[in-house]
C-alpha atoms as a PDB file:
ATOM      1  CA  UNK A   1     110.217 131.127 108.269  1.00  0.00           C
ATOM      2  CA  UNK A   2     112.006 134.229 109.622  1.00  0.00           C
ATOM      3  CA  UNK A   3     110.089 135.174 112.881  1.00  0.00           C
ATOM      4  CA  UNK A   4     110.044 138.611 113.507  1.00  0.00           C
ATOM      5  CA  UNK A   5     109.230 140.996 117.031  1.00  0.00           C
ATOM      6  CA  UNK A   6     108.554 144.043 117.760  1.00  0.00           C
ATOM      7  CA  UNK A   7     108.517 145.113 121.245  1.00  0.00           C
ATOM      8  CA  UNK A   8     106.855 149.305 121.816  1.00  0.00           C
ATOM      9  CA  UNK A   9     104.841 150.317 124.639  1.00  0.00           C
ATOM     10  CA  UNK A  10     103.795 153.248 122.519  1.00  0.00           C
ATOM     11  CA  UNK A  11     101.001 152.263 120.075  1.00  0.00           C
ATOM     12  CA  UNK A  12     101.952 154.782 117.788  1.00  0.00           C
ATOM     13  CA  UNK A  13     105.703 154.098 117.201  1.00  0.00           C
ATOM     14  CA  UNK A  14     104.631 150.677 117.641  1.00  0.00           C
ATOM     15  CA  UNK A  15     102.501 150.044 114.636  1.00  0.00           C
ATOM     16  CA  UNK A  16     104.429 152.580 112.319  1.00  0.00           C
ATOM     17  CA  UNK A  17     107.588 150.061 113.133  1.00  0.00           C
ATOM     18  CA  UNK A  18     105.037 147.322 112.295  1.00  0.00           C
ATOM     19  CA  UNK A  19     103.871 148.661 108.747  1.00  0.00           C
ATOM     20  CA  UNK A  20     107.205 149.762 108.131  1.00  0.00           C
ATOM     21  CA  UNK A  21     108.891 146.330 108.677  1.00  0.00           C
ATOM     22  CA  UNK A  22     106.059 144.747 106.542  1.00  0.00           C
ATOM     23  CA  UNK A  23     106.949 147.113 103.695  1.00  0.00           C
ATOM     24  CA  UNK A  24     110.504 145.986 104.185  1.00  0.00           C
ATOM     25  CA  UNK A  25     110.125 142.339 104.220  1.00  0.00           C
ATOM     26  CA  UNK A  26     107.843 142.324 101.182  1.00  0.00           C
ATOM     27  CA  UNK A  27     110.643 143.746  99.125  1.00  0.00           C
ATOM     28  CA  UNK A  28     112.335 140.425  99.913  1.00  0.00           C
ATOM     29  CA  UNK A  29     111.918 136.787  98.718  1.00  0.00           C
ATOM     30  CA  UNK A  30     111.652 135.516 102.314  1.00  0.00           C
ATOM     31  CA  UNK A  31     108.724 133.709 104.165  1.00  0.00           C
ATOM     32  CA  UNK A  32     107.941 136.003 107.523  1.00  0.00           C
ATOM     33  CA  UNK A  33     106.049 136.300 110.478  1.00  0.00           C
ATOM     34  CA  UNK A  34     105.503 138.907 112.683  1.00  0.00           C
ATOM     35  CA  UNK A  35     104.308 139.406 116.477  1.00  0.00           C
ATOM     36  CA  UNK A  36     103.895 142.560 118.495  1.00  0.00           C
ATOM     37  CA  UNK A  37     104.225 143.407 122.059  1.00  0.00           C
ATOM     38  CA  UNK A  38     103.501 146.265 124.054  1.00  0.00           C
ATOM     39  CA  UNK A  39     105.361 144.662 127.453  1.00  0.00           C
ATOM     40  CA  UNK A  40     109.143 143.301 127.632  1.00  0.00           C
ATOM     41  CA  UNK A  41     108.101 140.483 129.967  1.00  0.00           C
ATOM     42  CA  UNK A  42     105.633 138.892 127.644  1.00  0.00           C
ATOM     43  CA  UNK A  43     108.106 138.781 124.815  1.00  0.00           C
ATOM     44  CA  UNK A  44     110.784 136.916 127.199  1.00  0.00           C
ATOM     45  CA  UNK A  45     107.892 134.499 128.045  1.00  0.00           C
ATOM     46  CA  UNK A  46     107.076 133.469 124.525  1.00  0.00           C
ATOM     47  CA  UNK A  47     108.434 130.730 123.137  1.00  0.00           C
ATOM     48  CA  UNK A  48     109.112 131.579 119.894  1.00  0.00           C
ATOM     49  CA  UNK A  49     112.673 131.831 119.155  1.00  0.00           C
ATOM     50  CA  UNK A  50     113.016 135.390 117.160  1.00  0.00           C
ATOM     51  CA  UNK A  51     115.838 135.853 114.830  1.00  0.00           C
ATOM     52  CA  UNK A  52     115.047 139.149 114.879  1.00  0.00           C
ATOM     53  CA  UNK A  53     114.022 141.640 117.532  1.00  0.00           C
ATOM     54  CA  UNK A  54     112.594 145.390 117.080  1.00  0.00           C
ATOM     55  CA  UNK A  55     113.266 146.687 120.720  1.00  0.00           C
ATOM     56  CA  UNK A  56     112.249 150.054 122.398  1.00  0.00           C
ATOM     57  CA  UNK A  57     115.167 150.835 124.589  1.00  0.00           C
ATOM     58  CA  UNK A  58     112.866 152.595 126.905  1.00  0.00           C
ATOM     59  CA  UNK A  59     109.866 151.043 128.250  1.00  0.00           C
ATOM     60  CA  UNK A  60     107.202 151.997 130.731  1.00  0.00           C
ATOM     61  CA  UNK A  61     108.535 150.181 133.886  1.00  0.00           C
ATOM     62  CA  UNK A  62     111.034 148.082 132.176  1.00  0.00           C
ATOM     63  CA  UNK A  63     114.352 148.750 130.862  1.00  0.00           C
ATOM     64  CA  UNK A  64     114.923 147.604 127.370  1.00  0.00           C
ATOM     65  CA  UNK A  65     118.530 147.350 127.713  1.00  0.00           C
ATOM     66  CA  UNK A  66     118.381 144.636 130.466  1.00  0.00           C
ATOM     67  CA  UNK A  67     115.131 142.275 128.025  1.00  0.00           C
ATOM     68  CA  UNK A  68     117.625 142.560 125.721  1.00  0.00           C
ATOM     69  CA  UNK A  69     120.261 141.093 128.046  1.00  0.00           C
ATOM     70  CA  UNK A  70     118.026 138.420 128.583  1.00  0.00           C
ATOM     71  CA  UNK A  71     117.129 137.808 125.271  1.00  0.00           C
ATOM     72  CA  UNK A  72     120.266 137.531 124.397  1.00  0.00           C
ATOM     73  CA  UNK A  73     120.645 134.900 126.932  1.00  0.00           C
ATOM     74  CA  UNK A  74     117.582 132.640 126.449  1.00  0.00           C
ATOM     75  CA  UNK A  75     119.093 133.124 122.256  1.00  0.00           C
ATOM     76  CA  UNK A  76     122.154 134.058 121.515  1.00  0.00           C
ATOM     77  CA  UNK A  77     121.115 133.664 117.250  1.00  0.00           C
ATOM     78  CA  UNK A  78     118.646 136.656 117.747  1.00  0.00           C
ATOM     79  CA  UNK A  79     119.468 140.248 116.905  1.00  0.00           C
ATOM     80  CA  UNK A  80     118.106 142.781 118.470  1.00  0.00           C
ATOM     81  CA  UNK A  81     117.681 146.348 116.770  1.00  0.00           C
ATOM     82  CA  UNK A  82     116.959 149.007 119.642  1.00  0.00           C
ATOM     83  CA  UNK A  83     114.723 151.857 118.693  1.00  0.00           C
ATOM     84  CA  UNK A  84     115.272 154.983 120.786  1.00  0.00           C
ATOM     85  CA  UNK A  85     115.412 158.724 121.484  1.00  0.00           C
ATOM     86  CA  UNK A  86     118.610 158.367 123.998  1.00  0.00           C
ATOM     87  CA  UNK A  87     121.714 157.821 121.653  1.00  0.00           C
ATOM     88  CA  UNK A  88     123.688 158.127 124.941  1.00  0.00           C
ATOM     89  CA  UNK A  89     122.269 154.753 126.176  1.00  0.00           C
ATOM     90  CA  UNK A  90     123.626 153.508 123.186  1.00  0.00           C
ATOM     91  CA  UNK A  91     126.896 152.152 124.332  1.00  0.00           C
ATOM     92  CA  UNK A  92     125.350 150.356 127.037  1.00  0.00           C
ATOM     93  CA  UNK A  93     123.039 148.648 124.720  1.00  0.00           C
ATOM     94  CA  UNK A  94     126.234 147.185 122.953  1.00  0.00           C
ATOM     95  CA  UNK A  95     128.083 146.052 125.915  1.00  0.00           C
ATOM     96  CA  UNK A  96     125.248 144.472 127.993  1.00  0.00           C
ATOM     97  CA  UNK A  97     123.055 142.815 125.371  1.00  0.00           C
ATOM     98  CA  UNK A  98     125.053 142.414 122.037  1.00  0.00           C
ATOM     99  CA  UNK A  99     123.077 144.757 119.853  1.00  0.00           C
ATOM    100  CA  UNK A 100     123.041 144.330 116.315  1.00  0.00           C
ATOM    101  CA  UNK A 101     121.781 148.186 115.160  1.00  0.00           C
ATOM    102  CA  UNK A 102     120.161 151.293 116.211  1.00  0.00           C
ATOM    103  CA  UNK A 103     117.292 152.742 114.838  1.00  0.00           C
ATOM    104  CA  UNK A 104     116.616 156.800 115.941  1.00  0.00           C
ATOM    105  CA  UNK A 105     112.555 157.325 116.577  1.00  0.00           C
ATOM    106  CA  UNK A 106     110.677 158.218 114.238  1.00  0.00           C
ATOM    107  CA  UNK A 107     111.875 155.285 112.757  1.00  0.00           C
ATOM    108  CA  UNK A 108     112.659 155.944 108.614  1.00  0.00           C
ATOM    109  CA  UNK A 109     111.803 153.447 106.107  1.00  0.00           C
ATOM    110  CA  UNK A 110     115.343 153.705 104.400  1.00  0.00           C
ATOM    111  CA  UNK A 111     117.488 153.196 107.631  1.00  0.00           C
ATOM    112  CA  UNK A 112     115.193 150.169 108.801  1.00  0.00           C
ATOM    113  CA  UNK A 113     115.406 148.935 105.029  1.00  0.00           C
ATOM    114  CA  UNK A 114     119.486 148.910 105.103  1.00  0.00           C
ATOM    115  CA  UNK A 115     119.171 147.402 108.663  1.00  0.00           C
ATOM    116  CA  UNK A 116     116.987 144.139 107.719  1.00  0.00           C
ATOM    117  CA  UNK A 117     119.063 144.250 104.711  1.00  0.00           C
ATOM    118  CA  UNK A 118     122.389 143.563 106.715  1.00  0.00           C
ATOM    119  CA  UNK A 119     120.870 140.959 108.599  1.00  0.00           C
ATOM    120  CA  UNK A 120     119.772 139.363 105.821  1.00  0.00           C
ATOM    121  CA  UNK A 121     123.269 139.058 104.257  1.00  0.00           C
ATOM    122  CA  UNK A 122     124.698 138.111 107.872  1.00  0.00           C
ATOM    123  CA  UNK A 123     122.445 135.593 108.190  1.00  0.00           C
ATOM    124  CA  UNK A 124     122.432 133.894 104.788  1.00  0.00           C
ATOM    125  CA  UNK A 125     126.352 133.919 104.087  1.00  0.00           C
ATOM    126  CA  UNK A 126     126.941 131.621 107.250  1.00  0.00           C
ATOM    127  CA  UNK A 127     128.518 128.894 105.527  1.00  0.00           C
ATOM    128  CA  UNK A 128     130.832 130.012 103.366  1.00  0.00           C
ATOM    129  CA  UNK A 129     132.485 131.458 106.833  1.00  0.00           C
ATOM    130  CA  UNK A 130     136.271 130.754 108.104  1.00  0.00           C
ATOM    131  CA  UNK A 131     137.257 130.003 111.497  1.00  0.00           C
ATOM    132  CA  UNK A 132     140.978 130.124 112.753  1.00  0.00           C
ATOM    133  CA  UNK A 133     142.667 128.613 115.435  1.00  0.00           C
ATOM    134  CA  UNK A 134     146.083 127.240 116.999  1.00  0.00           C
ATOM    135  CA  UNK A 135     146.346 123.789 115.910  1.00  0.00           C
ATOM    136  CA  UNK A 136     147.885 121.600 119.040  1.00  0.00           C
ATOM    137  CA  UNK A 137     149.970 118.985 118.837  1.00  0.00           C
ATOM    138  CA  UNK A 138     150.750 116.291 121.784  1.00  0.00           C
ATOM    139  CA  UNK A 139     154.702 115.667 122.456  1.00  0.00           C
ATOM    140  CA  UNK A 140     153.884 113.480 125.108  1.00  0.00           C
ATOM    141  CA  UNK A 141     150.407 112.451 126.871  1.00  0.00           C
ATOM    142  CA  UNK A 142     151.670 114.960 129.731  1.00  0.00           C
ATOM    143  CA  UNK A 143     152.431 117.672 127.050  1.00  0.00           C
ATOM    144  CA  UNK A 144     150.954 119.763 124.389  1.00  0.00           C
ATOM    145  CA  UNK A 145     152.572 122.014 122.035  1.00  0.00           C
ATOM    146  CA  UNK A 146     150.402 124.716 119.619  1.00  0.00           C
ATOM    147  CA  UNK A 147     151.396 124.763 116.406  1.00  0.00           C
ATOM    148  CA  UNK A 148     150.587 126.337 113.393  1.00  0.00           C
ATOM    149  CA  UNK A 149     147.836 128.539 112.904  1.00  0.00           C
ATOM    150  CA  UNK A 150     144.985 126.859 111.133  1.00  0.00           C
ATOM    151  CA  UNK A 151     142.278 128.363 108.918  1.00  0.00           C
ATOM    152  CA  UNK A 152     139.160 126.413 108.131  1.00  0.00           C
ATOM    153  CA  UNK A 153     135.829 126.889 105.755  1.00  0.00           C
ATOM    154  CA  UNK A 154     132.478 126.314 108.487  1.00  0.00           C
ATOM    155  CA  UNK A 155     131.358 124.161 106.019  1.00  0.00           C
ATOM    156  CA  UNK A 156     134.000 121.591 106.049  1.00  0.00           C
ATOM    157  CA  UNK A 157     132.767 120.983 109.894  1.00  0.00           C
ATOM    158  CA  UNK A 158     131.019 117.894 111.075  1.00  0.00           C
ATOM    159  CA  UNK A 159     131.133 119.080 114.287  1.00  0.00           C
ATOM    160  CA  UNK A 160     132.974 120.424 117.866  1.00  0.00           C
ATOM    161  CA  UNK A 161     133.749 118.220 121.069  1.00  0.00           C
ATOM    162  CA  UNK A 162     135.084 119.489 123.984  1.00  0.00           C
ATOM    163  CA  UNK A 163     137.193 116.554 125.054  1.00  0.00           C
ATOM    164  CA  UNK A 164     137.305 117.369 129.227  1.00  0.00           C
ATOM    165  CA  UNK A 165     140.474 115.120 130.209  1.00  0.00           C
ATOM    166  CA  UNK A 166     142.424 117.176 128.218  1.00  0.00           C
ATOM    167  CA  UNK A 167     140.332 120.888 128.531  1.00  0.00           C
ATOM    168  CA  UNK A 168     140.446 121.470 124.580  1.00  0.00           C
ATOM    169  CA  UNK A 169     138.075 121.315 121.465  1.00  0.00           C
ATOM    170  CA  UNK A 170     138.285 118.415 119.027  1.00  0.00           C
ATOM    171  CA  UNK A 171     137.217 119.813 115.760  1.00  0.00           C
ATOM    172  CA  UNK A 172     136.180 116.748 113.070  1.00  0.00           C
ATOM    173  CA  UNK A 173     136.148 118.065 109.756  1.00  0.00           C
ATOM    174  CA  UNK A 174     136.265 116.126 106.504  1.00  0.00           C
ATOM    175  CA  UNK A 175     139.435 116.852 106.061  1.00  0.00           C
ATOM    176  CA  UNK A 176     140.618 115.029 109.528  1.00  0.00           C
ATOM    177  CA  UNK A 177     140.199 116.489 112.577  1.00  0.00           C
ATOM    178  CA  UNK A 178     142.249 119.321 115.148  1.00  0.00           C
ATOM    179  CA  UNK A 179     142.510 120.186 118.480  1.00  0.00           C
ATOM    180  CA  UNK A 180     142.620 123.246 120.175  1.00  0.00           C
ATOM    181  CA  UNK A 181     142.789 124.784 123.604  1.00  0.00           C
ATOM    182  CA  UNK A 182     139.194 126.704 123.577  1.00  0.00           C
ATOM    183  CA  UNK A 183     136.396 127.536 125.950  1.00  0.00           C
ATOM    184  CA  UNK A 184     133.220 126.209 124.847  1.00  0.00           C
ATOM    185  CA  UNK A 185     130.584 128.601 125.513  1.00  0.00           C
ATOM    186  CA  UNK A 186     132.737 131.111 123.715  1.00  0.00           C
ATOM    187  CA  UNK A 187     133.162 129.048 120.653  1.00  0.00           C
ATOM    188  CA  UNK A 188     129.296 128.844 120.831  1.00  0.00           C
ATOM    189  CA  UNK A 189     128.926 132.380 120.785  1.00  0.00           C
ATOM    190  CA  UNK A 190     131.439 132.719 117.918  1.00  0.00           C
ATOM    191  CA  UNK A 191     129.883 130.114 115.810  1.00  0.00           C
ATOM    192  CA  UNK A 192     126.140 129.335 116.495  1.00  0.00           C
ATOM    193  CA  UNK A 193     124.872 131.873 114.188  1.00  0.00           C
ATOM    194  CA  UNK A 194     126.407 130.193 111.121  1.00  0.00           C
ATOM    195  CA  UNK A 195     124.340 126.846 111.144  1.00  0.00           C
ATOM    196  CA  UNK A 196     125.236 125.014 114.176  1.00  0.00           C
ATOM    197  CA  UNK A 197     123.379 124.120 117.311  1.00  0.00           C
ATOM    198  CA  UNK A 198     124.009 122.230 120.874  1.00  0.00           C
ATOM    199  CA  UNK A 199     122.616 118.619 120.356  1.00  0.00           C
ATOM    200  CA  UNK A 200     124.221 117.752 124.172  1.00  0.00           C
ATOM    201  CA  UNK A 201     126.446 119.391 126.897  1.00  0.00           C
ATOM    202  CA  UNK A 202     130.118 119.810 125.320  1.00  0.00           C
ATOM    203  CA  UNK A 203     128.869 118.635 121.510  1.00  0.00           C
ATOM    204  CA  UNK A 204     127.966 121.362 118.828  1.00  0.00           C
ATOM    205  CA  UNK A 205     127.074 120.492 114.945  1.00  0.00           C
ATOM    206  CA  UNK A 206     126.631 121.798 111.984  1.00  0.00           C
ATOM    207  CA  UNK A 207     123.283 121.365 110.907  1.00  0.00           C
ATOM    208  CA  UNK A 208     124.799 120.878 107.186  1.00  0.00           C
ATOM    209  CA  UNK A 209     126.209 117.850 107.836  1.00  0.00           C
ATOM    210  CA  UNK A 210     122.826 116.245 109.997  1.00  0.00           C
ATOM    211  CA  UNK A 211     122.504 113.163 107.616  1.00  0.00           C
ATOM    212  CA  UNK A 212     119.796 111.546 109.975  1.00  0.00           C
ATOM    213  CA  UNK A 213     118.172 112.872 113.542  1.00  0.00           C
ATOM    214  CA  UNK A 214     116.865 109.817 115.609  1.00  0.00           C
ATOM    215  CA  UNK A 215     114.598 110.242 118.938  1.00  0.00           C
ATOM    216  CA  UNK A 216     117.677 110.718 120.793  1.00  0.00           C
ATOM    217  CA  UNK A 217     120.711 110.670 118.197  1.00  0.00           C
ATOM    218  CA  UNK A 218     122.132 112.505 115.267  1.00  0.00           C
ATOM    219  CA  UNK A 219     123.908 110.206 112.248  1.00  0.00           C
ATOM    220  CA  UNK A 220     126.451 112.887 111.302  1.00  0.00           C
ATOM    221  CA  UNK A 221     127.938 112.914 107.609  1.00  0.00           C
ATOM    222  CA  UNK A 222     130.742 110.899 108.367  1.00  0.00           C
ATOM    223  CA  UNK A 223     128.999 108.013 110.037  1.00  0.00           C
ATOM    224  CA  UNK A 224     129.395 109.184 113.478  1.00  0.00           C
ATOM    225  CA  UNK A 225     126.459 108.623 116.231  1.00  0.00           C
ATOM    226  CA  UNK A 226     126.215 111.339 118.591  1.00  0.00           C
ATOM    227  CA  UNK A 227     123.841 112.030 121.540  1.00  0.00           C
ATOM    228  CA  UNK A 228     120.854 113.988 121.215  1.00  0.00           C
ATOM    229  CA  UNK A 229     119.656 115.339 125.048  1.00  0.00           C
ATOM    230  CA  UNK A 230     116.283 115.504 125.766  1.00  0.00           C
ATOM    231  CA  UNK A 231     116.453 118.837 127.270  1.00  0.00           C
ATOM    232  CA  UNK A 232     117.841 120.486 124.268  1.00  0.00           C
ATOM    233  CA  UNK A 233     116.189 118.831 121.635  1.00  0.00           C
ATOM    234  CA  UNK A 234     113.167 120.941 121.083  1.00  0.00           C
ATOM    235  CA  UNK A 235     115.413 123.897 120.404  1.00  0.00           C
ATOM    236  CA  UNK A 236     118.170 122.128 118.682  1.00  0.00           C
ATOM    237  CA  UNK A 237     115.104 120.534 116.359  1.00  0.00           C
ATOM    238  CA  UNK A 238     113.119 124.197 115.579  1.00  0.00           C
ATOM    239  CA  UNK A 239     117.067 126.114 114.800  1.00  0.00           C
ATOM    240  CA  UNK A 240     117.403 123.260 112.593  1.00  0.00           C
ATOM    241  CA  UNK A 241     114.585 123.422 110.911  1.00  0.00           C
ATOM    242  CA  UNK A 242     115.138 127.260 110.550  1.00  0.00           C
ATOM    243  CA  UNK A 243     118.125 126.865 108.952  1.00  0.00           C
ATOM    244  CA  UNK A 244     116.927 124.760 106.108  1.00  0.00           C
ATOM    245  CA  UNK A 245     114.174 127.171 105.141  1.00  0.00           C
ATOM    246  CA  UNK A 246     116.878 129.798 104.550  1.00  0.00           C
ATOM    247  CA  UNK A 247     119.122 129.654 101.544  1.00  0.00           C
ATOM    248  CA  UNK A 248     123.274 130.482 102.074  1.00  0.00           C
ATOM    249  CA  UNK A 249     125.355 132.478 100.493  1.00  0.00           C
ATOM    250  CA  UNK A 250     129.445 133.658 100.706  1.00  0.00           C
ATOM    251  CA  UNK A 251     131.211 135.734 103.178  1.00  0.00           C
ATOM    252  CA  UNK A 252     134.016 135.297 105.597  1.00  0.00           C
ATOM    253  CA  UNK A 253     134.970 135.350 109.295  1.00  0.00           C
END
């Protein structure tokens, strides 16, 4: 189910965005829910992981710019649509909490329509992504060597391992596996939003190729066991489950 906020402290703009983004949604063949707020804080306190975010960039006592900086870092899959008067603060919006769109108040029904519409598409043509990196090679166990550049289809990933000896990224595919000089938590960022999730620290999979989750392990696809941490299995088990209730589609990366 596609969970759905929308943050206003004006009651007004606040339910039009409301009956606006029900209008929307019903146009689609997509199970939704919906929750309001009239105060930043209480949406950051909720533990609902939104996938997407209506956010007034200007609220009373509150800055909408910096929730959405923090939303971005409690989950990095939402996207956050600012609503706003100030087009100037626009820019800032971008570079300090990853927006996704802009909506100008009074919000229109057609510009909100083409916005959930592009989310849609982002969000169910995740799989049929590419990712590309500079394949490396070991001449010696002292020395590495990149070589060519190689491109691969997200779905053909079991999963990523940061292997910390050596500071680079295994990536095990079913086509064999490559390594890569990489920084984890930027990989995450680049990747997360097409079907993968954290099951430990330095291990990310693609939820595709789950063939069995255990207390405290995942069976992946290709027979491997890998660890399942307690303190990120709630949220690695709910983005899961997300992902299967959505359907996927084509696209590129």
């Amino acid at each position: 189910m596609l969970q759905i906020a929308i943050c206003d402290d004006e009651e007004e703009d606040l339910l039009n965005t409301q009956r606006l983004v029900k209008s929307v949604m019903d146009h689609f063949s997509v199970r939704y829910n919906i929750q309001t707020f009239d105060v930043g804080k209480e949406l950051l306190e909720v533990s609902v992981l939104f996938d997407l975010i209506f956010l007034d960039i200007r609220l009373a006592g509150e800055d909408g710019i910096e929730i959405g900086k923090k939303i971005y870092w409690k989950n990095r899959n939402a996207k956050v649509i600012f609503q706003t008067h100030f087009r100037e603060k626009c820019s800032d919006a971008v570079n300090k909490s990853h927006a996704f769109a802009f909506l100008s108040k009074p919000v229109e029904e057609e510009l909100l329509k083409k916005q959930v519409e592009e989310f849609l598409w982002t969000r169910e043509n995740r799989q049929d992504m590419w990712i590309s990196f500079k394949h490396i090679e070991w001449v010696s166990s002292e020395e590495k060597v990149e070589r060519q550049t190689i491109r691969l289809p997200v779905r053909e990933i079991i999963y990523f391992e940061v292997i910390k000896s050596k500071k680079i990224i295994k990536t095990v595919t079913e086509r064999g596996n490559f390594l890569y000089s990489g920084i984890f938590c930027e990989l995450e960022e680049r990747i997360l939003p097409f079907g993968f999730g954290v099951c430990s620290r330095g291990i990310m999979v693609n939820f595709d190729k789950v063939q069995r989750m255990e207390k405290r392990e995942l069976i992946m696809s290709n027979g491997v066991h890998l660890p399942l941490s307690q303190r990120r299995s709630k949220v690695f088990r709910e983005s899961m489950s997300d992902f299967f209730c959505n359907s996927i589609g084509n696209g590129y990366v």
